[in-house]
C-alpha atoms as a PDB file:
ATOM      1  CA  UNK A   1      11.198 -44.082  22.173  1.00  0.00           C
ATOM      2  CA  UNK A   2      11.873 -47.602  23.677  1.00  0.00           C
ATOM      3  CA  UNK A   3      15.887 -46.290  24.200  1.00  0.00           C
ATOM      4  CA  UNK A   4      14.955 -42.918  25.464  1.00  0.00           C
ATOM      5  CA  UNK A   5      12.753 -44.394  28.614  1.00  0.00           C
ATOM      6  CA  UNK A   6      15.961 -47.090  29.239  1.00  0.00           C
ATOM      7  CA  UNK A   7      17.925 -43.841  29.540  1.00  0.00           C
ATOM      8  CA  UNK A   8      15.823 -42.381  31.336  1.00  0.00           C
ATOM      9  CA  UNK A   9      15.688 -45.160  34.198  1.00  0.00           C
ATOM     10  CA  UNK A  10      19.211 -45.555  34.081  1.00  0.00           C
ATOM     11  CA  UNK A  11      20.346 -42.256  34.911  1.00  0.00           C
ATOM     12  CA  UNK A  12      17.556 -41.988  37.404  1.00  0.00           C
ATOM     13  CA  UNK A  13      19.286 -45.489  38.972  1.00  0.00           C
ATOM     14  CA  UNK A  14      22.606 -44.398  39.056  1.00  0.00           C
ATOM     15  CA  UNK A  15      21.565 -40.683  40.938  1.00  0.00           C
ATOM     16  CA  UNK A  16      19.295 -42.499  43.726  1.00  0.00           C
ATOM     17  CA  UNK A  17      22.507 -44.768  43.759  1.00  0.00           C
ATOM     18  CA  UNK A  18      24.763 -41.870  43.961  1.00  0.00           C
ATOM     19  CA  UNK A  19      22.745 -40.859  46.632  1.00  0.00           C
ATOM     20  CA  UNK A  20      22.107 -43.949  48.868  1.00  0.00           C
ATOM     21  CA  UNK A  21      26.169 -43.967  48.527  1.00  0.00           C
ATOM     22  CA  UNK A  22      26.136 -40.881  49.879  1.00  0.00           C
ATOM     23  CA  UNK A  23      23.724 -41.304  52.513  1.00  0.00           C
ATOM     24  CA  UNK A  24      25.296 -44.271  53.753  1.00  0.00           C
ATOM     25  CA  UNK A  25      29.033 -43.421  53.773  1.00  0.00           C
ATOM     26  CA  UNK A  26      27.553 -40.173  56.551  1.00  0.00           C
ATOM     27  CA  UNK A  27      25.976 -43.061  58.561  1.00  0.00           C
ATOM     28  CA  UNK A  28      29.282 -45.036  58.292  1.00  0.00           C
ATOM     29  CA  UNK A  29      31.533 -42.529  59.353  1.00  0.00           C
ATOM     30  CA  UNK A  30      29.087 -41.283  62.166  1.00  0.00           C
ATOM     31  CA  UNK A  31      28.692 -45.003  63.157  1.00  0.00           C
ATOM     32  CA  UNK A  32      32.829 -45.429  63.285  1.00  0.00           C
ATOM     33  CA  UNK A  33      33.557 -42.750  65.120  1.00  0.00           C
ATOM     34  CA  UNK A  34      31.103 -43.472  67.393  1.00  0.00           C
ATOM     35  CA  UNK A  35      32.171 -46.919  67.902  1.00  0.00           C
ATOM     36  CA  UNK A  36      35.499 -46.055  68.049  1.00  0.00           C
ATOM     37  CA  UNK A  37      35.252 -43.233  70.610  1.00  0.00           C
ATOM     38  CA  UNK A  38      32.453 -45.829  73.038  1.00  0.00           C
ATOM     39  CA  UNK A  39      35.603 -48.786  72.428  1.00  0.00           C
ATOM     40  CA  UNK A  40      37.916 -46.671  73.649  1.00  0.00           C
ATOM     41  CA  UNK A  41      36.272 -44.403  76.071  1.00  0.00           C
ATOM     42  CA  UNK A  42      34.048 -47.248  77.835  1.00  0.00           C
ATOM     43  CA  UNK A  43      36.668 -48.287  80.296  1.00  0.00           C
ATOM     44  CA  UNK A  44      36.980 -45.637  82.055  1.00  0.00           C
ATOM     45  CA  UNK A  45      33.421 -44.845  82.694  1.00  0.00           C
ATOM     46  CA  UNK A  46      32.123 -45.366  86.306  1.00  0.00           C
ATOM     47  CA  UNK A  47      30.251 -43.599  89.318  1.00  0.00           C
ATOM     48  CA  UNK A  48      33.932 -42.441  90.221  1.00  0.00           C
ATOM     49  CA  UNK A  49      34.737 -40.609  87.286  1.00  0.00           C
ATOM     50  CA  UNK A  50      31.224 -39.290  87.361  1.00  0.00           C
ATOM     51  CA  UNK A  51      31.152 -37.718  90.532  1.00  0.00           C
ATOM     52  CA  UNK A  52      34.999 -37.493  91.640  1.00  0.00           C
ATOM     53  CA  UNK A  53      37.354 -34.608  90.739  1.00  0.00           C
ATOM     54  CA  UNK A  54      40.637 -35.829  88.994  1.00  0.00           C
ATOM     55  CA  UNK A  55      43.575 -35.334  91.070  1.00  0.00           C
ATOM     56  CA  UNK A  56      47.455 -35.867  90.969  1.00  0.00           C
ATOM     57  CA  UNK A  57      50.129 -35.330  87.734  1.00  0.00           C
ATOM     58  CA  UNK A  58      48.061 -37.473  84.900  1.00  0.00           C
ATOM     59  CA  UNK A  59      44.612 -35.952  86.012  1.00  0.00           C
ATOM     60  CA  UNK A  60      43.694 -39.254  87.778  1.00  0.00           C
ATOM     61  CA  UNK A  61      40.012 -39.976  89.229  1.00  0.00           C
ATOM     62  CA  UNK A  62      37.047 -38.110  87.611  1.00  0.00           C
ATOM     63  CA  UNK A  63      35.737 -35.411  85.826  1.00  0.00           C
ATOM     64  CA  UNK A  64      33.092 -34.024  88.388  1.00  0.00           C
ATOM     65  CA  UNK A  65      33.461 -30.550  88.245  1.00  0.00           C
ATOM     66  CA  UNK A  66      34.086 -30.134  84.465  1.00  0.00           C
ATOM     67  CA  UNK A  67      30.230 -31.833  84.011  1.00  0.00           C
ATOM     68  CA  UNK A  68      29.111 -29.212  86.569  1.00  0.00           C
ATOM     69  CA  UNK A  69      30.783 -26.260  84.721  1.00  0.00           C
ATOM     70  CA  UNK A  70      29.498 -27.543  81.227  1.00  0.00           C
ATOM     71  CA  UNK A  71      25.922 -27.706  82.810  1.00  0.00           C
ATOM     72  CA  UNK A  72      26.660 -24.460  84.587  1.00  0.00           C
ATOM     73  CA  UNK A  73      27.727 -22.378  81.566  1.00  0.00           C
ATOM     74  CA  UNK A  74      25.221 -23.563  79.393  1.00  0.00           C
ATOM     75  CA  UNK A  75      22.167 -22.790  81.227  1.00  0.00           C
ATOM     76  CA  UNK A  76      23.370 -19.750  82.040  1.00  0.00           C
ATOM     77  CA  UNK A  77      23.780 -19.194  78.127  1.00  0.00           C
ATOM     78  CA  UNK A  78      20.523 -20.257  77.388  1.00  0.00           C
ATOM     79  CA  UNK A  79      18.620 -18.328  79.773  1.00  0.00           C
ATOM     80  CA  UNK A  80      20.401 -15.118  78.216  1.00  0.00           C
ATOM     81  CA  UNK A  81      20.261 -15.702  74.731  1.00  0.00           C
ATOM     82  CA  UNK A  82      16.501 -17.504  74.753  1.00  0.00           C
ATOM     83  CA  UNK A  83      14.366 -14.150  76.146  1.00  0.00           C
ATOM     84  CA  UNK A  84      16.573 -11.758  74.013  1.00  0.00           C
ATOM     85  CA  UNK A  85      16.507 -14.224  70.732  1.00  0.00           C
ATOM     86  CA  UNK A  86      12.550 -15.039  71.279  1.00  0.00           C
ATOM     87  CA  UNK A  87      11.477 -11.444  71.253  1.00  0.00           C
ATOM     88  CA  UNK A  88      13.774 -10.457  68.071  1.00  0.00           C
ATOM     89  CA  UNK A  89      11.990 -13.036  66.196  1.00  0.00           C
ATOM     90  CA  UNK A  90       8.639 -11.973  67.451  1.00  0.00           C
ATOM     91  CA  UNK A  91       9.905  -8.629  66.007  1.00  0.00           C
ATOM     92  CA  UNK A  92      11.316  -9.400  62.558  1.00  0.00           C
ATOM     93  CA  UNK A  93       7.805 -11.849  61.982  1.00  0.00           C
ATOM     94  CA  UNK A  94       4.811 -10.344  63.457  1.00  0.00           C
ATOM     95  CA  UNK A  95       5.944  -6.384  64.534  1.00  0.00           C
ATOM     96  CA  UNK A  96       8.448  -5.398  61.364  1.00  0.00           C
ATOM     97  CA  UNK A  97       7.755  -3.777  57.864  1.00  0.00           C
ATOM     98  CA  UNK A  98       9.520  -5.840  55.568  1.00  0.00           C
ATOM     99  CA  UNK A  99      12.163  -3.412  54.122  1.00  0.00           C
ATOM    100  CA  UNK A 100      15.904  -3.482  54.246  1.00  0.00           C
ATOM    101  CA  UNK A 101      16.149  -2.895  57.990  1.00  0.00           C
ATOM    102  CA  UNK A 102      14.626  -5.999  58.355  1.00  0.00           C
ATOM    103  CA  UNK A 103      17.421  -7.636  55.678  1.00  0.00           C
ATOM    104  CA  UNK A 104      19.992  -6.305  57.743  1.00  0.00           C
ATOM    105  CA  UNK A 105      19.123  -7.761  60.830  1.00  0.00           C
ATOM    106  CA  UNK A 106      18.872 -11.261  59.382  1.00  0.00           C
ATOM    107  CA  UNK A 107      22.007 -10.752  57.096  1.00  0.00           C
ATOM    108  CA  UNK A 108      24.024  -9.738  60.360  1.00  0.00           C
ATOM    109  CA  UNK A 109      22.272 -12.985  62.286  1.00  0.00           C
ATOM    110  CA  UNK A 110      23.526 -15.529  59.377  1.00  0.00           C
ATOM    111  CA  UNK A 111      26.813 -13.790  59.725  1.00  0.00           C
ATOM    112  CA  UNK A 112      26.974 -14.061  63.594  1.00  0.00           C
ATOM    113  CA  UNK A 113      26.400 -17.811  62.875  1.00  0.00           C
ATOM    114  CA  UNK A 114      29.320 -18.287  60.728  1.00  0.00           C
ATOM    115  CA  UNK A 115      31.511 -16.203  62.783  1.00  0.00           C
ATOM    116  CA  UNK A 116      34.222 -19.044  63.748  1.00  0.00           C
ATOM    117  CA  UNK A 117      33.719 -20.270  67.664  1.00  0.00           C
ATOM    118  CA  UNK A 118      38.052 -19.233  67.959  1.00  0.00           C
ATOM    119  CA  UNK A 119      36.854 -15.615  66.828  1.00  0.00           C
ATOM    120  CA  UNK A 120      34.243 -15.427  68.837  1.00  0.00           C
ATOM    121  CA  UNK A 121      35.875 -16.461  72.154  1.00  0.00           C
ATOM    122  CA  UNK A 122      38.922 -13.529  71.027  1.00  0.00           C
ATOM    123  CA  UNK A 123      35.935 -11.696  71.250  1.00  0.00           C
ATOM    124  CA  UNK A 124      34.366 -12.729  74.573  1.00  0.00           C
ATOM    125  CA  UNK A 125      37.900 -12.429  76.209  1.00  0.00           C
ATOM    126  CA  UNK A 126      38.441  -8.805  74.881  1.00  0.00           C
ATOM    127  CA  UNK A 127      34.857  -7.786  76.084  1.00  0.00           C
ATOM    128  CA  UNK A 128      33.760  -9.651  78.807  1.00  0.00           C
ATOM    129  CA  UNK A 129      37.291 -10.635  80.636  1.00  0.00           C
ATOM    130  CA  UNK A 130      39.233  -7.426  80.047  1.00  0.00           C
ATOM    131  CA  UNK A 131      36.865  -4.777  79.253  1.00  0.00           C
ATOM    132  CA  UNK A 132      33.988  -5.403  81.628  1.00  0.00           C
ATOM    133  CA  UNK A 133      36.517  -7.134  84.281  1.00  0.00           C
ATOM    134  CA  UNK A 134      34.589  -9.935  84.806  1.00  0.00           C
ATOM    135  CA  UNK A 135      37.516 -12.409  84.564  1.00  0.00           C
ATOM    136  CA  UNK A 136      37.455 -15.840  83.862  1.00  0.00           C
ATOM    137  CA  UNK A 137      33.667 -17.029  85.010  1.00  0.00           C
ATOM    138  CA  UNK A 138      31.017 -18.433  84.046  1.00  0.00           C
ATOM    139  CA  UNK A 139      29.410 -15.178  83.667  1.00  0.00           C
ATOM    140  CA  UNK A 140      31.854 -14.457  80.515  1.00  0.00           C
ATOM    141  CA  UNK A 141      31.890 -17.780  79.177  1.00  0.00           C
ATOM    142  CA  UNK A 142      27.697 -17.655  79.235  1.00  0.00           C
ATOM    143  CA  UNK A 143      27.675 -14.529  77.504  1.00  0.00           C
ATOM    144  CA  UNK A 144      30.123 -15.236  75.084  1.00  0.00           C
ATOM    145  CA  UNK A 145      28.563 -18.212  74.066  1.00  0.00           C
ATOM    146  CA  UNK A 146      25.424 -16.649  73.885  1.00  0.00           C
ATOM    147  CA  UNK A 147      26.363 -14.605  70.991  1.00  0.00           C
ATOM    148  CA  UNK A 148      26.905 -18.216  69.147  1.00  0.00           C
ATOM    149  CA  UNK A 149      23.581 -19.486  70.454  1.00  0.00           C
ATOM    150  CA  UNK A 150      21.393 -16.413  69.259  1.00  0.00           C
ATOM    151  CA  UNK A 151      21.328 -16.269  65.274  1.00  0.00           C
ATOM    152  CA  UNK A 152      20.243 -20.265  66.043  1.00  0.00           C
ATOM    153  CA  UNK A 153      17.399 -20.009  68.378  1.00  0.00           C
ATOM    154  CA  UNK A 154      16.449 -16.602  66.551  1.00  0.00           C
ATOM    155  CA  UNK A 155      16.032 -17.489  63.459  1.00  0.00           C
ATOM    156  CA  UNK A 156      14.262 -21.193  64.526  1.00  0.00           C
ATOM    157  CA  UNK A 157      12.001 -19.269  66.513  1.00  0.00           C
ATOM    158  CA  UNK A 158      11.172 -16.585  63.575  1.00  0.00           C
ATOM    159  CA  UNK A 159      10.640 -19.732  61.011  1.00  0.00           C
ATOM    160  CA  UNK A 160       8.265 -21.341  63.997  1.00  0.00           C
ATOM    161  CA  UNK A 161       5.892 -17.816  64.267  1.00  0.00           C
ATOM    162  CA  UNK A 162       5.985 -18.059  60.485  1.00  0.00           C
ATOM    163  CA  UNK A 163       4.838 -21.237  60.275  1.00  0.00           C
ATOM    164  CA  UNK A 164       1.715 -20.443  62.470  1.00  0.00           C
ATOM    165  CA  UNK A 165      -1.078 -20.817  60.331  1.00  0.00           C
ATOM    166  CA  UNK A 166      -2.559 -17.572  59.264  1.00  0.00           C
ATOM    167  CA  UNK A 167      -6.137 -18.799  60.915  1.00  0.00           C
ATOM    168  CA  UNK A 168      -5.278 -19.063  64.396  1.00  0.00           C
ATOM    169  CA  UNK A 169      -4.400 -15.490  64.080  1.00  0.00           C
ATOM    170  CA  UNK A 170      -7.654 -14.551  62.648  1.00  0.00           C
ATOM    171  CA  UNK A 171      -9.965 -16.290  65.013  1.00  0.00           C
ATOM    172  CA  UNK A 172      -7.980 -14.666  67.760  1.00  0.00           C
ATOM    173  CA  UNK A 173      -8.416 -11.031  66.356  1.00  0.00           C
ATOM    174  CA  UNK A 174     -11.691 -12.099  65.412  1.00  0.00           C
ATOM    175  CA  UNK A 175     -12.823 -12.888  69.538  1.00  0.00           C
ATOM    176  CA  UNK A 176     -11.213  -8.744  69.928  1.00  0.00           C
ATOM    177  CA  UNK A 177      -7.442  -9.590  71.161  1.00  0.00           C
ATOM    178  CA  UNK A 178      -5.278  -7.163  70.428  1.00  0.00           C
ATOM    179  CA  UNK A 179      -2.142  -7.762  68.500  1.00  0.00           C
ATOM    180  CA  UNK A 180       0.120  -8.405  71.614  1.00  0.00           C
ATOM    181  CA  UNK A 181      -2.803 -11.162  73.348  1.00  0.00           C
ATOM    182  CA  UNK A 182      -2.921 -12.937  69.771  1.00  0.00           C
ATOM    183  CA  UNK A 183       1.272 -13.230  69.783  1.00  0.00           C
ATOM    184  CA  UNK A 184       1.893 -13.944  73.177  1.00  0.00           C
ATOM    185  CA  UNK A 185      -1.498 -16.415  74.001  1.00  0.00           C
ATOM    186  CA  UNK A 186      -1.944 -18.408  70.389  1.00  0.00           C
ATOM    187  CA  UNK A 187       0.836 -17.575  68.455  1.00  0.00           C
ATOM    188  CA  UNK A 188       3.489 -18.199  70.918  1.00  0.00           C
ATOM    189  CA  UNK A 189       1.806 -21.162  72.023  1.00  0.00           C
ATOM    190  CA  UNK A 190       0.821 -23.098  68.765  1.00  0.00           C
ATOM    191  CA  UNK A 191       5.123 -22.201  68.220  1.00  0.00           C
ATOM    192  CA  UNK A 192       6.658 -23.482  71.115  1.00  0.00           C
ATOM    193  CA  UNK A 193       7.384 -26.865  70.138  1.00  0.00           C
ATOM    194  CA  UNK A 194       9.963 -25.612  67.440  1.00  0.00           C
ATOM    195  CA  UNK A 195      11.079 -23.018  69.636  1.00  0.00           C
ATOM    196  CA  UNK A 196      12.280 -25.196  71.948  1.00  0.00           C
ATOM    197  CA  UNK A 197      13.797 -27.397  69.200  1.00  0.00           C
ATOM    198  CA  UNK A 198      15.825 -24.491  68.244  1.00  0.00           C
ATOM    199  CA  UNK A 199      16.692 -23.860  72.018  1.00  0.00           C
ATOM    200  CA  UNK A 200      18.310 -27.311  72.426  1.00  0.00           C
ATOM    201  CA  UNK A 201      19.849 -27.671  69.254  1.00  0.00           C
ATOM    202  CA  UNK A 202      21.604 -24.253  70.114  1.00  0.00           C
ATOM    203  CA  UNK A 203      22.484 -25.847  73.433  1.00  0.00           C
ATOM    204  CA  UNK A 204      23.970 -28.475  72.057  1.00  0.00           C
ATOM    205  CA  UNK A 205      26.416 -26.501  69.819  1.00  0.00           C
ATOM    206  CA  UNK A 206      27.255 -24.818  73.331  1.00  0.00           C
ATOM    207  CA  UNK A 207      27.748 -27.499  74.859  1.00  0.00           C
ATOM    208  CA  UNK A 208      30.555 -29.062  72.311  1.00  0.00           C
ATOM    209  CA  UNK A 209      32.294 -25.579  72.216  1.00  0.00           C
ATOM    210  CA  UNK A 210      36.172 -25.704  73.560  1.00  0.00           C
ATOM    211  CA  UNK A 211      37.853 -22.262  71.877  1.00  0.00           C
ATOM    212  CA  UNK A 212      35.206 -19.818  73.129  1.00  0.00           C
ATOM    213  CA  UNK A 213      35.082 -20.874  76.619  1.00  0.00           C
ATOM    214  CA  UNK A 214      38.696 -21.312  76.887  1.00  0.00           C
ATOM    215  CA  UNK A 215      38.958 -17.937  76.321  1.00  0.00           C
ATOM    216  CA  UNK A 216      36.589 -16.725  78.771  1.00  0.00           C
ATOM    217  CA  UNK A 217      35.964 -19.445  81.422  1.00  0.00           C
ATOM    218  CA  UNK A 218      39.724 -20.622  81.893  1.00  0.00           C
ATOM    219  CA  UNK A 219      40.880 -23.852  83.048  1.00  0.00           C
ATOM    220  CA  UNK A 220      40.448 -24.067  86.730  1.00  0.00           C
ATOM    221  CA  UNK A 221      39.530 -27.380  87.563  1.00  0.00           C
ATOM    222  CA  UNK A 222      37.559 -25.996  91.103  1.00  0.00           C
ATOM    223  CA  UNK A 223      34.155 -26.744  91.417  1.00  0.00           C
ATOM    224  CA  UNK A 224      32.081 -23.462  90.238  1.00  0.00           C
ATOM    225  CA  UNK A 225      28.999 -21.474  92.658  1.00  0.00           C
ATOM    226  CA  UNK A 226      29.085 -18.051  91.617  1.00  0.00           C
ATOM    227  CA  UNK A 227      28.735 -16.762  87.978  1.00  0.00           C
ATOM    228  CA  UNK A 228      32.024 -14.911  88.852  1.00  0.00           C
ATOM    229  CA  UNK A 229      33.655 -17.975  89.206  1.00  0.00           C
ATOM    230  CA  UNK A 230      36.116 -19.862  87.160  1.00  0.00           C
ATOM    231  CA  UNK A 231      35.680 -23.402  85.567  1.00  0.00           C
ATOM    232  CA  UNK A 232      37.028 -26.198  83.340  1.00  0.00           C
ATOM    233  CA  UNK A 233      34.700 -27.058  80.721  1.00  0.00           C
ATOM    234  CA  UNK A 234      34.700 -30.875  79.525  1.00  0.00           C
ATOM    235  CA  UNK A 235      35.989 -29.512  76.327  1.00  0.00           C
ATOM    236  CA  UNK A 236      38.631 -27.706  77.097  1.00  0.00           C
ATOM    237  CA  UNK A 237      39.459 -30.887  79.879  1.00  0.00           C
ATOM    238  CA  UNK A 238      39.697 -33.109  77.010  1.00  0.00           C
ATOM    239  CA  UNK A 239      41.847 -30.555  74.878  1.00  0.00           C
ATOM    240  CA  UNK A 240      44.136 -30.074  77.820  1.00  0.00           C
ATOM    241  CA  UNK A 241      44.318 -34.227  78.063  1.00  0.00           C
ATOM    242  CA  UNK A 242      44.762 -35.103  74.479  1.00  0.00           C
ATOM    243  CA  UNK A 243      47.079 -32.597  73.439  1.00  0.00           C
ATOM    244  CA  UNK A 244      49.547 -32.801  76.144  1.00  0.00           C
ATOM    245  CA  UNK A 245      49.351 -36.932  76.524  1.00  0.00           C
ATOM    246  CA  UNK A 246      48.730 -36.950  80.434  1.00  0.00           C
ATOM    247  CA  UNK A 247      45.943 -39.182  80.648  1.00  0.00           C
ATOM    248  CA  UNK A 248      44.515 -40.502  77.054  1.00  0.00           C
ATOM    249  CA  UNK A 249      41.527 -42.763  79.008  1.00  0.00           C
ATOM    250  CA  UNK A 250      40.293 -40.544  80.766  1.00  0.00           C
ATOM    251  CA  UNK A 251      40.208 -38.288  77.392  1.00  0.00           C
ATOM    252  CA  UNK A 252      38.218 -40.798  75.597  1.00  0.00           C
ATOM    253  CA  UNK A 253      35.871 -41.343  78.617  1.00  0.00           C
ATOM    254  CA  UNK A 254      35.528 -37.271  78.763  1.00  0.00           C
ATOM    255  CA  UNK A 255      34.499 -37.414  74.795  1.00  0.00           C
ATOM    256  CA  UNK A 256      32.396 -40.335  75.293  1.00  0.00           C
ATOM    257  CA  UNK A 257      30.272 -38.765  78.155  1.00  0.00           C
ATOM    258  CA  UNK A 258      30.092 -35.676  75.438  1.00  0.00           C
ATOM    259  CA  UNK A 259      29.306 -36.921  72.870  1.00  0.00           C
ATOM    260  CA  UNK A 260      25.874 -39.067  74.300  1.00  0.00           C
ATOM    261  CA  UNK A 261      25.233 -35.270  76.454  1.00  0.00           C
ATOM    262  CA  UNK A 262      25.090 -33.897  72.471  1.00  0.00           C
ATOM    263  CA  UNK A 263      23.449 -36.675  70.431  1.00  0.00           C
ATOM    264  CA  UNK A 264      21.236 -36.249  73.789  1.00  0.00           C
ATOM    265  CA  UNK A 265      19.891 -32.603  72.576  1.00  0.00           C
ATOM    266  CA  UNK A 266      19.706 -33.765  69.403  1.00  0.00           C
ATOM    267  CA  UNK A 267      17.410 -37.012  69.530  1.00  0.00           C
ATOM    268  CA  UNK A 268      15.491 -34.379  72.862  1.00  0.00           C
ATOM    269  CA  UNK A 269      14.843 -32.202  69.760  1.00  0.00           C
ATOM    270  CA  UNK A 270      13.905 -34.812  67.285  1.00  0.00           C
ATOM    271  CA  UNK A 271      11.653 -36.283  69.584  1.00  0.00           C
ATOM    272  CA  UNK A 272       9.789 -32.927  70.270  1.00  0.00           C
ATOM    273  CA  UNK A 273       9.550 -32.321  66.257  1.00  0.00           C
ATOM    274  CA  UNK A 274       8.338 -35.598  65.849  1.00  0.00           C
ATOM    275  CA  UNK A 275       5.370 -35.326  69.074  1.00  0.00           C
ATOM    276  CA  UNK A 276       4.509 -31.737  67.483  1.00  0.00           C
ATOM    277  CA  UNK A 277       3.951 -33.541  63.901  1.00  0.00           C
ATOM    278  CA  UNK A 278       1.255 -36.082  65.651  1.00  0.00           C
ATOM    279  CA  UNK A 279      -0.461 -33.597  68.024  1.00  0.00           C
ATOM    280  CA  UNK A 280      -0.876 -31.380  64.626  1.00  0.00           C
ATOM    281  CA  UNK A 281      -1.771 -34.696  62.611  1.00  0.00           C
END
């Protein structure tokens, strides 16, 4: 008895083990790239490179307008995909008869999220460039992206409604609301903490995307107004100064002001998770 319970707590010791090992060797390689990117990167981080365009052969000065394109294109994403992704969800969880219409539509969602981003901006530039003529803009690169956005913020927003308890509903069809009042003024509601969690962590994937929007938003380094016009992403600016060598500082300042815009959205959307947990609490 006495050798089975030491066996017991020894194989229970070595898996949390195995799993603190695991735990901390993700923390460890988060934490050295991080480090290594802010060590390199730092040096070239000022108001200049914030708000300057880069100019001459090595793509000297800053990166002004590829910050405003990277906003640019990614609000205009998110202000397609959230209205269309929102009311899908309100579909599939409070409208739909659970049969195998409803399967399909979430089988084809998870699939639309694993599509790869290089496929999906082939895509984009066969649709949105060539077919509907709208060139190299923002207006392709925001609905091309959006496709990559919407099984995200869809099926976030369809897990939020689900969550919902079953009460709220009740007392709301119990005061005579209709089906559409209880959804859009207490269901939505009580939801829209996740919902915007799953908005920002979609925007965050946007934001870090190079292959779709080099596809579909081109490389002009000009400063963007219109949705018809063309852009350089920050991506697709660091791409274009790491793989051809012309300027590796200002590369590693370009990924360091990326990667604090997307660990941004991420703590933004662990912070909301986190507020929602002690309102409810």
């Amino acid at each position: 008895m006495g050798s089975t319970v030491d066996l017991k707590r020894l194989t229970n010791t070595l898996a949390l083990g195995a799993l603190w090992l695991a735990a901390l060797s993700t923390v460890a390689v988060l934490g050295t790239l991080i480090l290594y990117v802010v060590v390199k990167g730092v040096g070239a981080l000022s108001l200049e490179f914030i708000f300057t365009a880069p100019h001459g052969v090595r793509a000297e000065g800053g990166i002004g307008p590829t910050i405003v394109a990277t906003v640019y294109v990614t609000g205009l994403a998110m202000l397609i995909v959230t209205p269309v992704a929102v009311l899908a969800a309100v579909y599939l969880a409070e409208y739909a008869t659970q049969g195998r219409l409803v399967r399909a539509i979430r089988f084809a969602a998870d699939s639309l999220a694993s599509v790869p981003s290089i496929v999906m901006g082939l895509f984009g530039f066969a649709l949105f460039v060539e077919a509907m003529h709208l060139g190299f803009s923002m207006l392709s690169a925001a609905l091309a992206l959006s496709f990559l956005m919407l099984p995200i913020v869809m099926r976030t927003t369809e897990e939020a409604i689900r969550a919902v308890p079953k009460y709220i509903r009740w007392g709301s069809y119990g005061l005579g609301a209709t089906k559409w009042q209880t959804v859009r003024r207490t269901v939505l509601p009580a939801a829209t903490p996740r919902i915007i969690t799953g908005v920002i962590l979609a925007t965050g994937r946007a934001v870090g995307e190079t292959a779709v929007v080099i596809y579909t938003m081109g490389t002009s380094i000009n400063l963007p107004v219109s949705p018809l016009d063309s852009g350089r992403s920050m991506t697709t600016h660091l791409y274009i100064l790491a793989t051809e060598g012309i300027n590796l500082q200002t590369a590693y300042g370009t990924a360091l002001l990326l990667m604090v815009m997307i660990l941004s959205f991420n703590l933004a959307a662990r912070l909301i998770v986190r507020k929602n947990r002690r309102i409810q609490g």
